[in-house]
C-alpha atoms as a PDB file:
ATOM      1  CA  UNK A   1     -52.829  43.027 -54.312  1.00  0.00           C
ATOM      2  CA  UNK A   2     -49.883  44.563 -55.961  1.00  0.00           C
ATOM      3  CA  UNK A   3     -48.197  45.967 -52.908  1.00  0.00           C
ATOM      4  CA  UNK A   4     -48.664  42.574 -51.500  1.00  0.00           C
ATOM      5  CA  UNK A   5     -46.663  41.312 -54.726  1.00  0.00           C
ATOM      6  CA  UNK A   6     -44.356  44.132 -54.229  1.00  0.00           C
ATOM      7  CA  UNK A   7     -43.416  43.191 -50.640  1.00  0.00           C
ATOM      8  CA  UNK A   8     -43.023  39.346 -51.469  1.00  0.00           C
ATOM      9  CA  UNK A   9     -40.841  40.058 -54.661  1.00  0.00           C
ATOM     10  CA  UNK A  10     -38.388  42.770 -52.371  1.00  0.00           C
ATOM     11  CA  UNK A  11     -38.032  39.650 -49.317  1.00  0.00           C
ATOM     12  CA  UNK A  12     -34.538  38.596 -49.742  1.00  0.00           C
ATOM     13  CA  UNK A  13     -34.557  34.526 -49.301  1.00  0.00           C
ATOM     14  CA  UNK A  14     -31.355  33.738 -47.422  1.00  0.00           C
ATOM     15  CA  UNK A  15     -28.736  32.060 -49.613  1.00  0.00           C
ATOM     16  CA  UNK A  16     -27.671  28.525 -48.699  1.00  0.00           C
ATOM     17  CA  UNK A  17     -24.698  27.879 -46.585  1.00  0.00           C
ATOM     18  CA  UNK A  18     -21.510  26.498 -49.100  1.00  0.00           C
ATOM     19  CA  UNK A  19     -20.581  23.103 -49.236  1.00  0.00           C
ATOM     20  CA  UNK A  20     -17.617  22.250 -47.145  1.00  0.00           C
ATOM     21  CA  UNK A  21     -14.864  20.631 -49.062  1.00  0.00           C
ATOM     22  CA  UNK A  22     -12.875  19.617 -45.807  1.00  0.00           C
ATOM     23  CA  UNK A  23     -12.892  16.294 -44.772  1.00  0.00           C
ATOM     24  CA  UNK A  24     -14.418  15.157 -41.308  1.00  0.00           C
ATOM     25  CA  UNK A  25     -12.401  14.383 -38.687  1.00  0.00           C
ATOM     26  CA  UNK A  26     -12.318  10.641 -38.130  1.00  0.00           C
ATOM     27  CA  UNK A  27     -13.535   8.665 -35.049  1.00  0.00           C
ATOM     28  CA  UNK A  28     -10.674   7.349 -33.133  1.00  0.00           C
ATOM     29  CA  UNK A  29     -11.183   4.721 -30.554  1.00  0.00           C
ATOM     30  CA  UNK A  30     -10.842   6.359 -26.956  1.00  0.00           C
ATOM     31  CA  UNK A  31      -8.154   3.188 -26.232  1.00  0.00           C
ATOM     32  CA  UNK A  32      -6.299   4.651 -29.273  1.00  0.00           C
ATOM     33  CA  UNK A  33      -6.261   8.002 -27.817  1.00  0.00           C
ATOM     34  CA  UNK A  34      -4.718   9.812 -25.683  1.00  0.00           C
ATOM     35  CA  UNK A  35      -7.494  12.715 -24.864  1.00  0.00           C
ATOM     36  CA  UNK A  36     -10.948  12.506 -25.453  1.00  0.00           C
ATOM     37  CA  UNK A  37     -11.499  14.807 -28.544  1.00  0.00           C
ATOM     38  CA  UNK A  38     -12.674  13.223 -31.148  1.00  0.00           C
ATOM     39  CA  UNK A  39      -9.665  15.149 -33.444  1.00  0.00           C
ATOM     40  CA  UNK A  40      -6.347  14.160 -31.593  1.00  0.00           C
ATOM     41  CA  UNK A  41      -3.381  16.175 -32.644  1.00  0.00           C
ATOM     42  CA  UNK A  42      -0.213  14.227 -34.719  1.00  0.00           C
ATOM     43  CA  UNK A  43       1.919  14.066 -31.706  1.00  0.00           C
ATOM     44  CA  UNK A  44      -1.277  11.703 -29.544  1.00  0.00           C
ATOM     45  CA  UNK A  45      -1.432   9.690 -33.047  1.00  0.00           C
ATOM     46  CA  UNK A  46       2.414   9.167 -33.044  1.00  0.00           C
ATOM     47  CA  UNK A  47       2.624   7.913 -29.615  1.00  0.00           C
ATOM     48  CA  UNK A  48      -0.754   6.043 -29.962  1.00  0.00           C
ATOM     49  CA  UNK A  49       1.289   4.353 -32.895  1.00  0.00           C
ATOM     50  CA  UNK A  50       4.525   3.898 -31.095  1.00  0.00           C
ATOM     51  CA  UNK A  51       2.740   1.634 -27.968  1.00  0.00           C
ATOM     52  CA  UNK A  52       0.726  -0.541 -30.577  1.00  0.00           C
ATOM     53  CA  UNK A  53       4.435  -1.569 -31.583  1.00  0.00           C
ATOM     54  CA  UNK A  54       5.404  -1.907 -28.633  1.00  0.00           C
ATOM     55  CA  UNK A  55       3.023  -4.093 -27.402  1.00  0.00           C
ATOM     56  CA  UNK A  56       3.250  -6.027 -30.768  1.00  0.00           C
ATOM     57  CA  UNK A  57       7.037  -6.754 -29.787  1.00  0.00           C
ATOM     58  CA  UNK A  58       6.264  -7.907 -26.321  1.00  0.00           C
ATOM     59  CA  UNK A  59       3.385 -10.311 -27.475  1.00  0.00           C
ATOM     60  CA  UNK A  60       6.162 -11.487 -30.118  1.00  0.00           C
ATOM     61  CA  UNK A  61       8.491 -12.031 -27.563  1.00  0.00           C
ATOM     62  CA  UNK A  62       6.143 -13.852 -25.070  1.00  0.00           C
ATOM     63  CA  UNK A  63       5.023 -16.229 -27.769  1.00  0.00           C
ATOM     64  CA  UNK A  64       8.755 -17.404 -28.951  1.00  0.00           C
ATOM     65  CA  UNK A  65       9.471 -17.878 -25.127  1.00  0.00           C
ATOM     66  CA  UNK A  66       6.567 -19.977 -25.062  1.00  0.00           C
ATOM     67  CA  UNK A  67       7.551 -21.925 -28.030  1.00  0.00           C
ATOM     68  CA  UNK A  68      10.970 -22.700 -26.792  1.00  0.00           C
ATOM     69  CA  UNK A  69       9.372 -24.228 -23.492  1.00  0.00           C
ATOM     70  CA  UNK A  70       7.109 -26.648 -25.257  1.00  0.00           C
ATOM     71  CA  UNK A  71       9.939 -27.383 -27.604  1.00  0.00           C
ATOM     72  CA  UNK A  72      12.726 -28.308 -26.007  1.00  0.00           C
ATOM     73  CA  UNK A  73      12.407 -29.383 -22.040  1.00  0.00           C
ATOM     74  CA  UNK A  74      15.767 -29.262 -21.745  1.00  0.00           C
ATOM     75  CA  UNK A  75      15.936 -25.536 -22.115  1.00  0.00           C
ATOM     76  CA  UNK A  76      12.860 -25.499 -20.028  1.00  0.00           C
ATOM     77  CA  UNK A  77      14.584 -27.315 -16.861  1.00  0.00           C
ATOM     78  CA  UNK A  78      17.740 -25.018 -17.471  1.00  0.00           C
ATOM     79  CA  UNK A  79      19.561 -25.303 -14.058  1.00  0.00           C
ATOM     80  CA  UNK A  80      17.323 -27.235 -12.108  1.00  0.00           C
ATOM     81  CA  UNK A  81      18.076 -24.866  -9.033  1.00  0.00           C
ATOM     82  CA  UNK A  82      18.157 -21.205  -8.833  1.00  0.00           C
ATOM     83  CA  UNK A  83      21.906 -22.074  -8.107  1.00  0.00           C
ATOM     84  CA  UNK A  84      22.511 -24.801 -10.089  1.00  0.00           C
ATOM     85  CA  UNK A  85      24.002 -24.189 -14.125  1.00  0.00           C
ATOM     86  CA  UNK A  86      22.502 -27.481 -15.413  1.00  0.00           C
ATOM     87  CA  UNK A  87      19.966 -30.248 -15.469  1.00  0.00           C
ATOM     88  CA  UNK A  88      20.025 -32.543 -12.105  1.00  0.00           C
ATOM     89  CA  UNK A  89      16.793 -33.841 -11.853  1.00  0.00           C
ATOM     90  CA  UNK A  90      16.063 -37.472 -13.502  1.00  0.00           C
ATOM     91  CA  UNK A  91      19.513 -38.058 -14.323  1.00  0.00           C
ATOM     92  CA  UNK A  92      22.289 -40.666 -13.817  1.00  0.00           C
ATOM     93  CA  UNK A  93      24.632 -38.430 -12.037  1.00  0.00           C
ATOM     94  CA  UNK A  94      26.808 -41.690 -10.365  1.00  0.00           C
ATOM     95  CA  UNK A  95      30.290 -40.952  -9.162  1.00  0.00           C
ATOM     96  CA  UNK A  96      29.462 -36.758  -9.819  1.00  0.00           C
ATOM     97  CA  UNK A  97      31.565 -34.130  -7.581  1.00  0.00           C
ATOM     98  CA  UNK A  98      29.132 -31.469  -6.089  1.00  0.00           C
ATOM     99  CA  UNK A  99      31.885 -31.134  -3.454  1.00  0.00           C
ATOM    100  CA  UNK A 100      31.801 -27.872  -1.272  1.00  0.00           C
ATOM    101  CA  UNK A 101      29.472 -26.274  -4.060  1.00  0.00           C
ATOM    102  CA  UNK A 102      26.518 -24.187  -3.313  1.00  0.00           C
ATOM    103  CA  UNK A 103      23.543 -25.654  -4.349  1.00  0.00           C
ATOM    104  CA  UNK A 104      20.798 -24.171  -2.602  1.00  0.00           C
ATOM    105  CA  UNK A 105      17.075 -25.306  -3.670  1.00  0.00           C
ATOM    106  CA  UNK A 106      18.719 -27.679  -6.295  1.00  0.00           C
ATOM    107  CA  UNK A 107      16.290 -29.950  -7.765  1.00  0.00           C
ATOM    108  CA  UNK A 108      17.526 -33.709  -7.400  1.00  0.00           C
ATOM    109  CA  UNK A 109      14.374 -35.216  -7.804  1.00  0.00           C
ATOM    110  CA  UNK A 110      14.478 -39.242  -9.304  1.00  0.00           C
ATOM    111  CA  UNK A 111      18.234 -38.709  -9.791  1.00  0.00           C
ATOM    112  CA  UNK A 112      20.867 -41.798  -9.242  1.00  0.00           C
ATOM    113  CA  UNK A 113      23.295 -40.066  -7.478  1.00  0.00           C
ATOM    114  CA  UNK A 114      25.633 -43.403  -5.837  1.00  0.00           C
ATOM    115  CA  UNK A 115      29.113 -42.550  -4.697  1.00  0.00           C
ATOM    116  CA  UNK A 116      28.524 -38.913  -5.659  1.00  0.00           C
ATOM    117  CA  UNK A 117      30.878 -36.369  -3.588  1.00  0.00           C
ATOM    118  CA  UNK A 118      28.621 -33.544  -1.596  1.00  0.00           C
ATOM    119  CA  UNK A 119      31.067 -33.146   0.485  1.00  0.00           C
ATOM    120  CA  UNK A 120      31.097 -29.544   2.252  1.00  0.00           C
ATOM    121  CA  UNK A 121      28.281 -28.466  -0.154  1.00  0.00           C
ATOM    122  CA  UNK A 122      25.553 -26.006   0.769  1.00  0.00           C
ATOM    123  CA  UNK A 123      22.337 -27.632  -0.163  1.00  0.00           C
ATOM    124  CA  UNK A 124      19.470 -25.794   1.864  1.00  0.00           C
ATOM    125  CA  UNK A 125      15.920 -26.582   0.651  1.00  0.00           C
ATOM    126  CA  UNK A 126      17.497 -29.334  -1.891  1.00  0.00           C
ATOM    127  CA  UNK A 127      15.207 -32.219  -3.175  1.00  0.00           C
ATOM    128  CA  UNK A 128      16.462 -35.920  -2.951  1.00  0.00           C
ATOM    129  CA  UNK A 129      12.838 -37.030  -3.330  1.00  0.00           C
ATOM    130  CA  UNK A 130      13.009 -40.610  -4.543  1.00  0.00           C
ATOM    131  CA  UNK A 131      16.449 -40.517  -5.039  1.00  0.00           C
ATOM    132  CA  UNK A 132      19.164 -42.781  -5.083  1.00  0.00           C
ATOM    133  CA  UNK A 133      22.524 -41.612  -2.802  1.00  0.00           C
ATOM    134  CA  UNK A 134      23.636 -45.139  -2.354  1.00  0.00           C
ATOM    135  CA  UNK A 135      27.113 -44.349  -0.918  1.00  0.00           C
ATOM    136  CA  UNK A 136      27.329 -41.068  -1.362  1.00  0.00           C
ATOM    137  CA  UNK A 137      29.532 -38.293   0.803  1.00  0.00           C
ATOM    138  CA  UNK A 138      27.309 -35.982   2.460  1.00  0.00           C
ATOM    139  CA  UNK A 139      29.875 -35.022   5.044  1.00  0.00           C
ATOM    140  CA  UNK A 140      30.157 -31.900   6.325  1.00  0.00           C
ATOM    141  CA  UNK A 141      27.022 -30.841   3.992  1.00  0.00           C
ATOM    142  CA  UNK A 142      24.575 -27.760   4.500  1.00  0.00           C
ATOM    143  CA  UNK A 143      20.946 -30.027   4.154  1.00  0.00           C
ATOM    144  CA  UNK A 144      18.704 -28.362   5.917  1.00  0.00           C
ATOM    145  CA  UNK A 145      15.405 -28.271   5.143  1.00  0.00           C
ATOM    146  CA  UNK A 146      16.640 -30.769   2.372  1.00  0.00           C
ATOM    147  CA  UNK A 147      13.852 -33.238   1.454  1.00  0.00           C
ATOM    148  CA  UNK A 148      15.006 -37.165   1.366  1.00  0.00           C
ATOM    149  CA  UNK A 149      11.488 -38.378   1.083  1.00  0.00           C
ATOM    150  CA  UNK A 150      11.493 -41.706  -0.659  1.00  0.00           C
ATOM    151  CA  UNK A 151      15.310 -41.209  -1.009  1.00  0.00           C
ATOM    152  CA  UNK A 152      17.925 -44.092  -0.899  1.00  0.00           C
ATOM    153  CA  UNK A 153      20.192 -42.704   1.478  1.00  0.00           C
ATOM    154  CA  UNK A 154      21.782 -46.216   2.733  1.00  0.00           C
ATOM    155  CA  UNK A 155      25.775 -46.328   3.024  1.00  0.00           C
ATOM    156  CA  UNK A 156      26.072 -42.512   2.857  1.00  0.00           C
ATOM    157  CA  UNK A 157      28.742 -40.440   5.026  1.00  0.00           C
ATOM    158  CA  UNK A 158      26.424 -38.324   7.388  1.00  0.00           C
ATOM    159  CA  UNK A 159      29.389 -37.272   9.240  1.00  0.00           C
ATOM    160  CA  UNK A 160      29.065 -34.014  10.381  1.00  0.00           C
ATOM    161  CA  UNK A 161      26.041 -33.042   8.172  1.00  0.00           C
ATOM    162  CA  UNK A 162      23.379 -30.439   9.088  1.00  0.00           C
ATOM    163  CA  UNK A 163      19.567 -32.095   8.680  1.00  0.00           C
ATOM    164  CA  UNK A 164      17.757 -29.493  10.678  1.00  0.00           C
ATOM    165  CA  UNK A 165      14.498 -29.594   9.657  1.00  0.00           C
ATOM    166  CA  UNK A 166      15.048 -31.980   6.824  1.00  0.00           C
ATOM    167  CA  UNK A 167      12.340 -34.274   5.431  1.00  0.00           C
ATOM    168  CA  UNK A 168      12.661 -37.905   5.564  1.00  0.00           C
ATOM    169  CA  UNK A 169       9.196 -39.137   5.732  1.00  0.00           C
ATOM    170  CA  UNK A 170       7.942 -42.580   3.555  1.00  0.00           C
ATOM    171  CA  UNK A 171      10.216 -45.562   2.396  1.00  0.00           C
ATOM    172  CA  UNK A 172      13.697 -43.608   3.181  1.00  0.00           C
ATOM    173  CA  UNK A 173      16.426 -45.344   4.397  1.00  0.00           C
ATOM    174  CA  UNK A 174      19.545 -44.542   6.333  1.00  0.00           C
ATOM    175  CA  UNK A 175      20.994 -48.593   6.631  1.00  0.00           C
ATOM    176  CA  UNK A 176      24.789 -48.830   6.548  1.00  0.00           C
ATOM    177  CA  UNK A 177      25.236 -44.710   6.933  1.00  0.00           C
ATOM    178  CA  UNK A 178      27.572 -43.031   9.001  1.00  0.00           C
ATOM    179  CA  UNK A 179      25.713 -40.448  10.927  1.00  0.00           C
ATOM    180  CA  UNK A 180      28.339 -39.563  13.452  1.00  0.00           C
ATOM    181  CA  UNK A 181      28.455 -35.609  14.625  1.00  0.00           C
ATOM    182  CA  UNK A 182      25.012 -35.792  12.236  1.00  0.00           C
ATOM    183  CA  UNK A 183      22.724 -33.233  13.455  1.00  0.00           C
ATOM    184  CA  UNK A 184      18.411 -34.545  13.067  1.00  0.00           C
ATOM    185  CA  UNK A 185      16.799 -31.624  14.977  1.00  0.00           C
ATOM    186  CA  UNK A 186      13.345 -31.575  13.863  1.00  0.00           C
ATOM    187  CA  UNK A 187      13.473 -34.010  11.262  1.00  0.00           C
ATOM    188  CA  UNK A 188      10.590 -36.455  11.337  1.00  0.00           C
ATOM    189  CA  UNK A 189      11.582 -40.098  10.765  1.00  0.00           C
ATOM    190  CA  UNK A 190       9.566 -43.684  11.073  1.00  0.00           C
ATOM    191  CA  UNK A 191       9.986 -44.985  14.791  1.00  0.00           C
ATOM    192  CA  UNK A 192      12.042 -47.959  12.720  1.00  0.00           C
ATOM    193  CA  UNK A 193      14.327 -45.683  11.313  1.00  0.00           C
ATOM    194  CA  UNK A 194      15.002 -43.854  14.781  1.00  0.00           C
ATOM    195  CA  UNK A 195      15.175 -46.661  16.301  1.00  0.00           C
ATOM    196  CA  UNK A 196      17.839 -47.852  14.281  1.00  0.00           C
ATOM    197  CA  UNK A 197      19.493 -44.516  14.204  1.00  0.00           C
ATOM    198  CA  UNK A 198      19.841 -44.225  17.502  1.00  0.00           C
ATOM    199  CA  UNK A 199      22.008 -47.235  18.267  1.00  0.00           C
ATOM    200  CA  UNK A 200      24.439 -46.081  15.769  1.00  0.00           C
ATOM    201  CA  UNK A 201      24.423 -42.211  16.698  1.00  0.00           C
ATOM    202  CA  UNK A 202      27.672 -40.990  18.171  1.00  0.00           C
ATOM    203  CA  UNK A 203      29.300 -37.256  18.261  1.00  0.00           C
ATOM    204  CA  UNK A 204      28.376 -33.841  18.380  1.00  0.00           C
ATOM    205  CA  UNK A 205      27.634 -31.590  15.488  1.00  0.00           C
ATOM    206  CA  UNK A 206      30.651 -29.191  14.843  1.00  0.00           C
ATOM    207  CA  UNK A 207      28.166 -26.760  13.511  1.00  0.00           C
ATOM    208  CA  UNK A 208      25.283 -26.756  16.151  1.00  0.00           C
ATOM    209  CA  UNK A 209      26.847 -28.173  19.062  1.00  0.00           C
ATOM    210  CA  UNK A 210      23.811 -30.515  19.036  1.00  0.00           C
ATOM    211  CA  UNK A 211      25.124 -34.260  20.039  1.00  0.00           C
ATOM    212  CA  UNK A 212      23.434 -36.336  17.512  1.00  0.00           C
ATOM    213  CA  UNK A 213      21.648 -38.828  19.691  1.00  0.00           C
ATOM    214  CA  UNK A 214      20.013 -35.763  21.165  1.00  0.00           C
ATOM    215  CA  UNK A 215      18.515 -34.183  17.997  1.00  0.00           C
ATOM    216  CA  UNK A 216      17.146 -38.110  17.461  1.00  0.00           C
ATOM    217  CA  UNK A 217      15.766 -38.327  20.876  1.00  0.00           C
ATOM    218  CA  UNK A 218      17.161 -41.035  21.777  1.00  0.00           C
ATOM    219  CA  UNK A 219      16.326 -42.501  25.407  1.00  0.00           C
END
């Protein structure tokens, strides 16, 4: 029994491991992160920092822009053409000089445009639609693939103009225009409107070389 005591007595018990005073690393989001350790260095926490503010500015910026637009449709419309340096759509533009300018996709839309001077001007892909050119000059002008729909375009100088594949489809009306050396290739009109077109058309394009009673095919 006493060598039994002995042995138990001389059995060292294994001291206890000391308490760590350090403290634990803590648990970063992975979309914070630039690795995957659970302990990123400084210089992945500095960056990590740097695109939160960066993407703090940009959602700062994206909201003002937002605000503007709601606030003040003016600023929203800015130019009404990729082209064009102000507002031209629903406005009383009467009398206005657009003459030999290059307005290319301009927006015209609902505008009252009577007597206003186009003359020479480069309107490609332009939008009358429902517009009123009541003896306007659109001689010499660049309109194709312009769209009259709906458009007043009675009493305007055609003279010369280029409507290649230029809308004029509903209520639009060419009465009392001069559409001399006026090119119409592919333009689709009412058989009304050609009709009356046609006994009015005279002279060739200077452009296309397409004689305008052709492009209407006229009999």
């Amino acid at each position: 029994m006493a060598h039994l005591l002995n042995v138990s007595l001389c059995t060292k018990i294994p001291p206890k491991p000391p308490l760590s005073l350090t403290k634990p690393c803590l648990s970063i989001p992975r979309f914070l992160s630039l690795s995957h350790s659970r302990c990123p260095n400084p210089q992945a926490l500095i960056l990590n920092k740097q695109l939160l503010e960066d993407f703090a500015k940009t959602g700062l910026l994206a909201l003002l822009s937002v605000s503007l637009f709601f606030t003040d449709p003016a600023l929203a419309f800015k130019g009404g053409g990729p082209y064009g340096s102000e507002v031209t759509r629903g406005q009383d533009l009467t009398g206005k000089d657009f003459s030999g300018r290059t307005l290319i996709k301009q927006d015209f839309k609902t505008s009252i445009l009577r007597q206003a001077n186009f003359k020479g001007a480069k309107l490609l892909g332009a939008s009358f639609f429902d517009a009123d050119l009541t003896g306007a000059d659109l001689s010499d002008a660049d309109l194709r693939s312009a769209d009259l729909s709906l458009a007043n375009v009675a009493k305007v100088n055609l003279s010369n103009a280029n409507l290649e594949g230029a809308l004029a489809t509903g209520n639009t009306s060419f009465r009392g225009s001069n559409i001399t050396g006026a090119d119409f290739t592919d333009v689709p009109l009412r058989e009304d409107q050609r009709e009356y077109l046609c006994k009015v058309a005279d002279g060739v394009n200077p452009t296309t070389g397409n004689a305008t009673r052709d492009t209407l095919l006229c009999n």
